[in-house]
Protein backbone atom coordinates (compact mmCIF):
# COMPACT_ATOMS: atom_id res chain seq x y z
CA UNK A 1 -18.12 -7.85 7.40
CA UNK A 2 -19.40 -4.72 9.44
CA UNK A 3 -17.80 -1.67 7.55
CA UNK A 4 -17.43 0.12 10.79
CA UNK A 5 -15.04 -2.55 12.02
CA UNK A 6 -12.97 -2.75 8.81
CA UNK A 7 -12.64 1.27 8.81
CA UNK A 8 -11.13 1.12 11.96
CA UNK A 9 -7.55 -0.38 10.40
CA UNK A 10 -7.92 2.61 8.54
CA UNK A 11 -8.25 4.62 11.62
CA UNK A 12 -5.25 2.87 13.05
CA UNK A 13 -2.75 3.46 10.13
CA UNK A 14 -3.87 7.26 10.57
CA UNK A 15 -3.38 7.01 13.61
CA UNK A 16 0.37 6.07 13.43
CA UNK A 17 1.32 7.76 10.07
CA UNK A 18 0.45 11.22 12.22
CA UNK A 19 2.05 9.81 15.06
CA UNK A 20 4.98 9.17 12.98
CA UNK A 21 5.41 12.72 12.13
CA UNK A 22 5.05 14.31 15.25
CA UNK A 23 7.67 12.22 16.58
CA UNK A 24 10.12 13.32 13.45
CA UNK A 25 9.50 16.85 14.79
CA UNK A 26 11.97 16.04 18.01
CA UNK A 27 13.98 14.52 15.42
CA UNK A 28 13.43 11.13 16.57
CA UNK A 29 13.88 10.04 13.65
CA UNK A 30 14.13 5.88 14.03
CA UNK A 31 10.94 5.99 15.76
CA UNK A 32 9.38 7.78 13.46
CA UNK A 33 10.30 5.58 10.59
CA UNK A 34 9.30 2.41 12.64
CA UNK A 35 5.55 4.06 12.82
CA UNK A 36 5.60 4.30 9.56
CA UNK A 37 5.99 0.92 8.67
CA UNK A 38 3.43 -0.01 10.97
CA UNK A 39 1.13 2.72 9.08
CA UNK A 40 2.11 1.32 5.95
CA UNK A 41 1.43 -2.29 6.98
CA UNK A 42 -2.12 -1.23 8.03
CA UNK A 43 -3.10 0.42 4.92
CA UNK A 44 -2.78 -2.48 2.96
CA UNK A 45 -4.38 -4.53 5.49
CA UNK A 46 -7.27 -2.22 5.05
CA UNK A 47 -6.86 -2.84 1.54
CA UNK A 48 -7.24 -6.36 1.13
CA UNK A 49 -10.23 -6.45 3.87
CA UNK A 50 -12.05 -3.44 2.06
CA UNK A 51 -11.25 -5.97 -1.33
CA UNK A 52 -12.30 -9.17 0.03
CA UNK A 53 -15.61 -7.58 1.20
CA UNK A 54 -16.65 -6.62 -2.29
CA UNK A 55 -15.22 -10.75 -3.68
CA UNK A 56 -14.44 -12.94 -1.27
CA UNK A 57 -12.70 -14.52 -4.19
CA UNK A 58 -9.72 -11.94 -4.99
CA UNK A 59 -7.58 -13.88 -1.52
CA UNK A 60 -7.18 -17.09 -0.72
CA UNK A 61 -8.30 -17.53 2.81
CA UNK A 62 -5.00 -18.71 4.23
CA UNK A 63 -3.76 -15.09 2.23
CA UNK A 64 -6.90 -12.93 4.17
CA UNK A 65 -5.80 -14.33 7.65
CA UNK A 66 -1.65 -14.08 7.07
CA UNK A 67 -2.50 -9.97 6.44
CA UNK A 68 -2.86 -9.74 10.05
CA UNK A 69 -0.18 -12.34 11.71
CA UNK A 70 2.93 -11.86 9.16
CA UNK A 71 4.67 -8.86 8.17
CA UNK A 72 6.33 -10.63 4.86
CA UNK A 73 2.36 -11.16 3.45
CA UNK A 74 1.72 -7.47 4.17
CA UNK A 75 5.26 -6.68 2.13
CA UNK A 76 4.71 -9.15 -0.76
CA UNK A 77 0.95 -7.22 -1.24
CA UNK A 78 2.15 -3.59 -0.94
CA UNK A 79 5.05 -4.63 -3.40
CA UNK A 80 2.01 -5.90 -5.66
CA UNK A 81 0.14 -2.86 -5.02
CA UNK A 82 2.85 -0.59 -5.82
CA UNK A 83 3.16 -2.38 -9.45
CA UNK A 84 -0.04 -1.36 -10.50
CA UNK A 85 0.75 2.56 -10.03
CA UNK A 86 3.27 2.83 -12.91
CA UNK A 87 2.35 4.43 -16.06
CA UNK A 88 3.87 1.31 -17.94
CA UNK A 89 1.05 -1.14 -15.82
CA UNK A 90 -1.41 1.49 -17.17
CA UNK A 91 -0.12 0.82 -21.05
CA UNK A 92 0.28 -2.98 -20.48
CA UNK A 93 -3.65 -3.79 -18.54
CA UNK A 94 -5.09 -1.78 -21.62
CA UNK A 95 -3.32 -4.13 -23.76
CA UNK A 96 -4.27 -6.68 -21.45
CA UNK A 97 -8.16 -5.66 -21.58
CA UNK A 98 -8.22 -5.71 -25.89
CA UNK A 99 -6.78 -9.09 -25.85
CA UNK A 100 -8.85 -10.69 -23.62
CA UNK A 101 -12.16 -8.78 -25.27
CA UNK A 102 -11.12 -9.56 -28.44
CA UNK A 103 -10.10 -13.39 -27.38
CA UNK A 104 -6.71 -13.05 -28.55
CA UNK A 105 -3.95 -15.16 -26.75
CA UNK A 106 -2.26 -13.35 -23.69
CA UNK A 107 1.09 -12.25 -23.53
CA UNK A 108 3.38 -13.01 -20.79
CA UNK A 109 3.29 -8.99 -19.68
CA UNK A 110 -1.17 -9.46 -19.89
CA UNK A 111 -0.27 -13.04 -17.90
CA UNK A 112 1.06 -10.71 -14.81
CA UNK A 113 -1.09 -8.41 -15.37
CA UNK A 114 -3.98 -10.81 -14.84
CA UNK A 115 -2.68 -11.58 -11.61
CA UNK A 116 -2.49 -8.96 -10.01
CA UNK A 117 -5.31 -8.39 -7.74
CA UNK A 118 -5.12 -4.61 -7.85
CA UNK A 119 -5.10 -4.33 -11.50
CA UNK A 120 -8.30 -2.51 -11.89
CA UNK A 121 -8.49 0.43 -9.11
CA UNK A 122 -4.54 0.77 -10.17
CA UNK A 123 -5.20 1.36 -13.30
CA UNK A 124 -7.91 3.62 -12.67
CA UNK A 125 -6.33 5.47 -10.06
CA UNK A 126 -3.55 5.98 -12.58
CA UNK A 127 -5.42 7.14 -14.89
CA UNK A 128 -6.86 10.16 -12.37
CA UNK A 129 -4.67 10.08 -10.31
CA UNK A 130 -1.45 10.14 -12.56
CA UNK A 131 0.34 12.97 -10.28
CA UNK A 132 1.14 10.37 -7.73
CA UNK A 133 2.11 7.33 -10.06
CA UNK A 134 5.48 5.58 -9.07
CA UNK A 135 8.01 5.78 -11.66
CA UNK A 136 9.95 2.76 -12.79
CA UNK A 137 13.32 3.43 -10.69
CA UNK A 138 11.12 4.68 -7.80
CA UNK A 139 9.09 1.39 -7.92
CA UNK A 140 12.61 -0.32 -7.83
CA UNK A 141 13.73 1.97 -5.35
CA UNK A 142 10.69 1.05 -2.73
CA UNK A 143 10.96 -2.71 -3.56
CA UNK A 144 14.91 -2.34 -2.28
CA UNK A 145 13.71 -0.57 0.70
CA UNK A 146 10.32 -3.38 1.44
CA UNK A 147 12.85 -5.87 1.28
CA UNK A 148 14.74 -4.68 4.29
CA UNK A 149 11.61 -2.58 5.86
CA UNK A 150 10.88 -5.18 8.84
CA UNK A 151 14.77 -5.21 9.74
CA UNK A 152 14.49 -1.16 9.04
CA UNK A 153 11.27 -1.31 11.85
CA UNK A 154 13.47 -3.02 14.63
CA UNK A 155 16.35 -0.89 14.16
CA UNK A 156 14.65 1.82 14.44
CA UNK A 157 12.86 0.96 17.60
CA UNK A 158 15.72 -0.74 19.80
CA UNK A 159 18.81 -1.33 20.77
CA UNK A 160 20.97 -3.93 18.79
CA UNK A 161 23.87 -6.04 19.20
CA UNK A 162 24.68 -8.43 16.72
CA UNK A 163 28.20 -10.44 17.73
CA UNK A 164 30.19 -7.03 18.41
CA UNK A 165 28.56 -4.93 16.72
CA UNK A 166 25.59 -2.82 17.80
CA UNK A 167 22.92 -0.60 16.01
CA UNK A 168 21.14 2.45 17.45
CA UNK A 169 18.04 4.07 16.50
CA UNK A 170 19.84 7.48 16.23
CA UNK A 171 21.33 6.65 13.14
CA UNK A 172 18.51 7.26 11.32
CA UNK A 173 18.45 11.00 10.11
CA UNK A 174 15.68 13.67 8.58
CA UNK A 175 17.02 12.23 4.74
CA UNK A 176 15.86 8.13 5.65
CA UNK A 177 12.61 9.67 7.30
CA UNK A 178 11.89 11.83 4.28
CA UNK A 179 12.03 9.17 2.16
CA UNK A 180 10.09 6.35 3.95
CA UNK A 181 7.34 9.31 4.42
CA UNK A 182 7.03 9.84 0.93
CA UNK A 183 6.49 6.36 -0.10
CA UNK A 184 4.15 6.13 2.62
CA UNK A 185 1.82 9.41 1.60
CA UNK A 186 1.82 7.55 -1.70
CA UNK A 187 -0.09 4.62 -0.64
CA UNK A 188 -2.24 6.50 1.56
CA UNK A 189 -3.06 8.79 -0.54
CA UNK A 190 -4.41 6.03 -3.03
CA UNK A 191 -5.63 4.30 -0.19
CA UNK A 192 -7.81 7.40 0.56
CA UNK A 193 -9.64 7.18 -2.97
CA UNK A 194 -10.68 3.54 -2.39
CA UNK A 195 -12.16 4.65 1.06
CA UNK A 196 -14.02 7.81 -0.65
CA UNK A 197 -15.70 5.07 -2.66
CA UNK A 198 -16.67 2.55 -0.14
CA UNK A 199 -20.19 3.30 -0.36
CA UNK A 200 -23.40 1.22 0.18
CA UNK A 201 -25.98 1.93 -2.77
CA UNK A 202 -28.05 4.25 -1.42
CA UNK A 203 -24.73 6.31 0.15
CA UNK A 204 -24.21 6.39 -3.75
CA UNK A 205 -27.17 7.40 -4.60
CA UNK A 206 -27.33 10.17 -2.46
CA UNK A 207 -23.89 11.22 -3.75
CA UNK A 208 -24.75 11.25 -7.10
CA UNK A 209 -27.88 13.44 -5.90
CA UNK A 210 -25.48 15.81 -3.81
CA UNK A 211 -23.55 16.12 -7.41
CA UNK A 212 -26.27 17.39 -9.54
């Protein structure tokens, strides 16, 4: 797969995470929050594509092709992704790396550890990264807020009417925006340290060159 292609979902979530904010700035603030879940959705899109190019074998394919047709794949990945940037996750794949060195049996917290398909850049990046792990209530916190974020999206770009009642994208204020944004920085942020090291071998080599 042709890294310049791939890069461009990158580009895209950019793209709309900026857009996003200007828009906030004439305190449209439903719109703004609709980018951003579209933003959000595309940087773990460009996750999975930038993982599945280094082993085809971390997705299934039928999981590679729902990451760009259905919003609830995208969700149940970023909710995986956001699991692995907890300083507890960082504790329990350390435990999870001894055992399985020293062939001792798993526990059920190394069993979901193993599974997750982000386990090693998360722990890494919490590691050096550790100023923009995810506490445990803010973890719970964004997986209240995933749940409703494709309901959040609509809302926040049109008009509703349910029955009698109706829902406007006005309702959203600075406070809903704020927080959305700051889960979203997180990931992209993170995000932006896998890109830095989406290199071919002799792009590394010449950074390691550049370094000394």
């Amino acid at each position: 797969m042709d890294r310049a292609d791939y890069s461009e979902i990158y580009t895209n979530a950019n793209n709309l995470i900026n857009s996003a904010i200007k828009v906030a700035e004439i305190n449209n603030f439903g719109t703004a929050i609709s980018l951003l879940v579209l933003g959000l959705e595309e940087l773990i899109k460009y996750q999975v594509v930038l993982y599945n190019t280094a082993d085809e074998k971390s997705f299934t394919d039928v999981e590679f092709d729902k990451v760009f047709k259905d919003h609830k794949s995208k969700h149940n990945l970023l909710m995986e992704f956001a699991d692995s940037l907890t300083d507890e996750f960082s504790l329990g794949f350390q435990s999870y790396v001894l055992n399985s060195a020293t062939n001792q049996e798993l526990t059920e917290q190394d069993k979901l550890i193993k599974q997750n398909r982000f386990k090693e850049f998360g722990a890494f990046l919490n590691n050096m990264y550790s100023e923009n792990n995810l506490t445990q209530q803010e973890l719970k916190e964004f997986a209240k807020w995933l749940n409703d974020a494709n309901k959040i999206k609509n809302e926040g770009f049109y008009v509703g009417l349910s029955g009698n009642k109706w829902s406007f994208p006005k309702k959203f204020n600075f406070d809903d925006y704020s927080k959305v944004l700051k889960f979203v920085m997180l990931v992209k942020n993170h995000t932006e340290v896998k890109k830095s090291l989406d290199l071919t071998e002799d792009e590394f080599i010449d950074f390691l060159n550049g370094a000394m």
